[in-house]
Protein backbone atom coordinates (compact mmCIF):
# COMPACT_ATOMS: atom_id res chain seq x y z
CA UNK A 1 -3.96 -37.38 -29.40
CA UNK A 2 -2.00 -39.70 -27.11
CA UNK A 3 -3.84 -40.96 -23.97
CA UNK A 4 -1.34 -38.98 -21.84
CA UNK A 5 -2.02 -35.17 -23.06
CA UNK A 6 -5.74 -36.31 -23.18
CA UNK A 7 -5.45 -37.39 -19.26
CA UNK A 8 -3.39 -34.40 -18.23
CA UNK A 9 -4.79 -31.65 -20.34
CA UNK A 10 -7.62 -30.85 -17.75
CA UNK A 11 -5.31 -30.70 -14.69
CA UNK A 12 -2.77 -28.57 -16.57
CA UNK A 13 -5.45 -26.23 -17.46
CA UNK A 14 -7.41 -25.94 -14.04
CA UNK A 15 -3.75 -25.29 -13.01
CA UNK A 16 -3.09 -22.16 -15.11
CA UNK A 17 -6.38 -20.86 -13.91
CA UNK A 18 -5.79 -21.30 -10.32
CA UNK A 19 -2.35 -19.24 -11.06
CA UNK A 20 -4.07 -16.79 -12.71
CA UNK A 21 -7.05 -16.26 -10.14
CA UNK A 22 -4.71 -16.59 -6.78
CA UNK A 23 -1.96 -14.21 -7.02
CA UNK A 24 -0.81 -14.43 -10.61
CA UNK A 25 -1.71 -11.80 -13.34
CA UNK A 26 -0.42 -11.03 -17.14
CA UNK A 27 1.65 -8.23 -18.03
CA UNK A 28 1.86 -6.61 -21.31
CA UNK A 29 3.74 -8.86 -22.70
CA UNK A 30 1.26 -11.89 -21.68
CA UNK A 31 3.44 -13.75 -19.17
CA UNK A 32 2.53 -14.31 -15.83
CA UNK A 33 3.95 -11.89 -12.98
CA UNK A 34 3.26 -12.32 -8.97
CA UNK A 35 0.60 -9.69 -7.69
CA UNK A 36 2.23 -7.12 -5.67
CA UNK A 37 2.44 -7.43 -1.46
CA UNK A 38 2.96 -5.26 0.86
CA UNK A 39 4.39 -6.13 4.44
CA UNK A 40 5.80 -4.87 8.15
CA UNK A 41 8.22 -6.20 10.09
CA UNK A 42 6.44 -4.36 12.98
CA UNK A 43 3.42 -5.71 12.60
CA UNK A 44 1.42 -9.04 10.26
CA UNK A 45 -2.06 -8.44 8.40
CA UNK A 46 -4.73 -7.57 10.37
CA UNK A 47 -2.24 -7.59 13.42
CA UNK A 48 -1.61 -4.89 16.29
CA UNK A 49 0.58 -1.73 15.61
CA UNK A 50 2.85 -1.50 18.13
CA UNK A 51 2.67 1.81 20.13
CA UNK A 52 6.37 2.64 19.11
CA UNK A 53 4.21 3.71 15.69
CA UNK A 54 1.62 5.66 16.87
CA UNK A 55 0.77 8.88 19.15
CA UNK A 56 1.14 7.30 22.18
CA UNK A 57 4.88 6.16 21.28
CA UNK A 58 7.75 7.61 19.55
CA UNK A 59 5.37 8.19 16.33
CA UNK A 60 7.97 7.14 13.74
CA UNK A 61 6.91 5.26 10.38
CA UNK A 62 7.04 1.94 10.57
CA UNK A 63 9.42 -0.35 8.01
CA UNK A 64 7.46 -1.38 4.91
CA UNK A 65 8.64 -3.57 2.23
CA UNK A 66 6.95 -4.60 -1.17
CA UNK A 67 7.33 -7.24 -4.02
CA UNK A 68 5.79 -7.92 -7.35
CA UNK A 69 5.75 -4.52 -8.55
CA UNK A 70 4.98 -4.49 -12.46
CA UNK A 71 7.54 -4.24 -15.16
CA UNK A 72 5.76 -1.34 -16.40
CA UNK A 73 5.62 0.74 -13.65
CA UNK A 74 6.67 4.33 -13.42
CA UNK A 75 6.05 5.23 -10.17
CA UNK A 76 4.82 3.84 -6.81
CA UNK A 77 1.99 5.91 -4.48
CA UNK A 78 1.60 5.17 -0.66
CA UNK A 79 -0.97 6.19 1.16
CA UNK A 80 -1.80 5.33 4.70
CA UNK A 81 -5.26 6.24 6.08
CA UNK A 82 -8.27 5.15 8.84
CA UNK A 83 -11.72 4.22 7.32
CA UNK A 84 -12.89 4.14 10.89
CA UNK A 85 -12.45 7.99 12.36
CA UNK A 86 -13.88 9.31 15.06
CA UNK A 87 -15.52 6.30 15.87
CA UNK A 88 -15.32 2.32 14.53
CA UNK A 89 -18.88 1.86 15.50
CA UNK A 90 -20.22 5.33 13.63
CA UNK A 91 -17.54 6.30 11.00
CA UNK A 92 -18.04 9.32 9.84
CA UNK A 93 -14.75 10.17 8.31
CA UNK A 94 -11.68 8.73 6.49
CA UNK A 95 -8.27 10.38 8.37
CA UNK A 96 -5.10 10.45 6.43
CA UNK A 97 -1.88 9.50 8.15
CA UNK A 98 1.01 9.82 5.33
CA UNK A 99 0.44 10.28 1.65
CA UNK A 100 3.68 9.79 -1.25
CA UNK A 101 3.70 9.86 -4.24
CA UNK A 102 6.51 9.04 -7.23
CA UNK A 103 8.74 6.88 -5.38
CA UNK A 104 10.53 5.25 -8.05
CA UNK A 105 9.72 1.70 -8.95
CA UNK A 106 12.82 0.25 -8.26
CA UNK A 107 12.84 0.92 -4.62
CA UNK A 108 11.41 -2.14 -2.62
CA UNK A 109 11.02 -0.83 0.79
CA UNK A 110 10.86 2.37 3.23
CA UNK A 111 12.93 1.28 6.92
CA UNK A 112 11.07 2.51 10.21
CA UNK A 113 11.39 6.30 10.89
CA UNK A 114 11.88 7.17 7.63
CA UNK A 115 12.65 11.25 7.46
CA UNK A 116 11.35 13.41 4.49
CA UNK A 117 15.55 14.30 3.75
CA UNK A 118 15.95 10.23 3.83
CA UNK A 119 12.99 9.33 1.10
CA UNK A 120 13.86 8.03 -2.45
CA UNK A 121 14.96 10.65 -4.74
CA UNK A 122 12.78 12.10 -6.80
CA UNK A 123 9.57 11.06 -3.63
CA UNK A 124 7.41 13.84 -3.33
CA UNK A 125 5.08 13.83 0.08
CA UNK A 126 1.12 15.26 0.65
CA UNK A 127 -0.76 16.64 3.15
CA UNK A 128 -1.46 13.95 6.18
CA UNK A 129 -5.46 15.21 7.87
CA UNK A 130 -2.76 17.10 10.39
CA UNK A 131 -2.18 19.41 7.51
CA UNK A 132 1.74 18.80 7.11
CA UNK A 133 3.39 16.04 5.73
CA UNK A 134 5.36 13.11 6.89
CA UNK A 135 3.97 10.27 8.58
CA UNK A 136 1.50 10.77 11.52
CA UNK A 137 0.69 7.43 13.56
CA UNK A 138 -2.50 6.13 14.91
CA UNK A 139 -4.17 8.30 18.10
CA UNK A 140 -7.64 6.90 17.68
CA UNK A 141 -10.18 8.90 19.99
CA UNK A 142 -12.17 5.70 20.65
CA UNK A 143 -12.20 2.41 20.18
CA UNK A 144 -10.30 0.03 17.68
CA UNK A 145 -9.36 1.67 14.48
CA UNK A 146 -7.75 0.07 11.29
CA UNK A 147 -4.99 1.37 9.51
CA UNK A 148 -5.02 0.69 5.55
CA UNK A 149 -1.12 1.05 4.39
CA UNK A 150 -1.78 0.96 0.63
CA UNK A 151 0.57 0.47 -2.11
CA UNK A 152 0.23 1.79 -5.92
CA UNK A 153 2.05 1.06 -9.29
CA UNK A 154 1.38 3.70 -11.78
CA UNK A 155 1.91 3.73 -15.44
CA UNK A 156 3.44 7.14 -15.29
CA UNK A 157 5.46 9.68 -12.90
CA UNK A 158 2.42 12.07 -12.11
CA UNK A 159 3.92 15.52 -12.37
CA UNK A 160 4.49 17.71 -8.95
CA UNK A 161 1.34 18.18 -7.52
CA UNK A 162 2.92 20.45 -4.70
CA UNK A 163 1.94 19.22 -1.66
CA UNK A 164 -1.47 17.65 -2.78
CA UNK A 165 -4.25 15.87 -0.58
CA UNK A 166 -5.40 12.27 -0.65
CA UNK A 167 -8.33 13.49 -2.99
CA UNK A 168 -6.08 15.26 -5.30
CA UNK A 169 -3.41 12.57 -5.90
CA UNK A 170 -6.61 9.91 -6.55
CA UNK A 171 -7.58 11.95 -8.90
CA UNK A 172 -3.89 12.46 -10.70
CA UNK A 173 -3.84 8.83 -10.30
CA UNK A 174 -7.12 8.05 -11.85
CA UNK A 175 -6.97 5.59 -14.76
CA UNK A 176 -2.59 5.18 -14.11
CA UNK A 177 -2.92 2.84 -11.61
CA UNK A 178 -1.40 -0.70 -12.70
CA UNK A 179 -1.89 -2.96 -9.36
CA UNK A 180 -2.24 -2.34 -5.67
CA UNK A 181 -1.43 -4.05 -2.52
CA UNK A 182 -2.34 -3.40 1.04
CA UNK A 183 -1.47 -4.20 4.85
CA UNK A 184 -3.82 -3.53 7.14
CA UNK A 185 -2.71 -2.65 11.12
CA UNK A 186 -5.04 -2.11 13.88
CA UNK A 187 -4.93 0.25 17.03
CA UNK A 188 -6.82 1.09 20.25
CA UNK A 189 -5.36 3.16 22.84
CA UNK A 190 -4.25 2.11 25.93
CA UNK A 191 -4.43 -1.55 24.75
């Protein structure tokens, strides 16, 4: 072996693992594909919802757009809930905000307000903790609360669930779900 590859093997392989451990996975066909993201104009990681999105505003959806969705994906899942309910110092409760399901894969992002008439065809919508669907911004009762906007690739097209919970679409999505990607939004009233 020439004294080249034997000097640059190492860095080419610590490399290909720092691909592969830092936003890089394989797909089925063993090539490398960018993990999925998922991002707001209104509003960066960890950052403050504006009020326009939430109870104390105009409560529309805010825009949402995603990359890196795998090859084999059927269907996309978004889910939008508050680990933090009543209370961030005593949780006691996770409250759902907006739940979708089967949005197809090609679409790569939902603009603010979004209506149920305006979703991509074949989207089918749960049951927010409201008990309706559509998107229901943040009205925390105390305190600051964060907001988990969650993103899901499935292997398949789950078949109509009707108008199904959070805990019922997990568990159609159990064992479907290819990769995942999540923004996370904080709100406090009055702030």
């Amino acid at each position: 072996m020439s004294f080249w590859l034997k000097r640059w093997r190492w860095p080419l392989f610590f490399g290909v693992c720092v691909a592969a451990n830092f936003g890089c996975a394989k797909n089925a066909t063993n090539q490398l594909e960018v993990a999925m993201t998922l991002t707001s104009a209104a509003f960066g990681p960890n950052g403050k919802i504006p009020a326009l999105y939430t109870g104390e505003g105009r409560d529309l959806s805010p825009p949402l757009a995603w990359t890196g969705v795998p090859a084999a994906a059927k269907s996309l899942v978004l889910i939008v809930d508050d680990p933090d309910a009543p209370d961030p110092r005593a949780p006691k409760m996770t409250w759902v905000h907006w739940v979708l399901y089967n949005l197809p894969p090609g679409t790569v992002s939902l603009p603010q307000a979004v209506k149920s008439s305006d979703l991509p065809a074949g989207t089918l919508e749960g049951l927010n903790d409201w008990k309706r669907t559509g998107y229901g911004g943040p009205m925390p009762p105390v305190g600051r609360h964060r907001y988990f906007h969650t993103l899901y690739a499935l292997d398949a097209v789950l078949s109509d669930l009707g108008i199904p919970t959070k805990a019922k679409l997990e568990k159609a999505m159990a064992g479907h779900i290819l990769a995942k990607a999540e923004l996370v939004g904080t709100y406090e009233r009055g702030k």
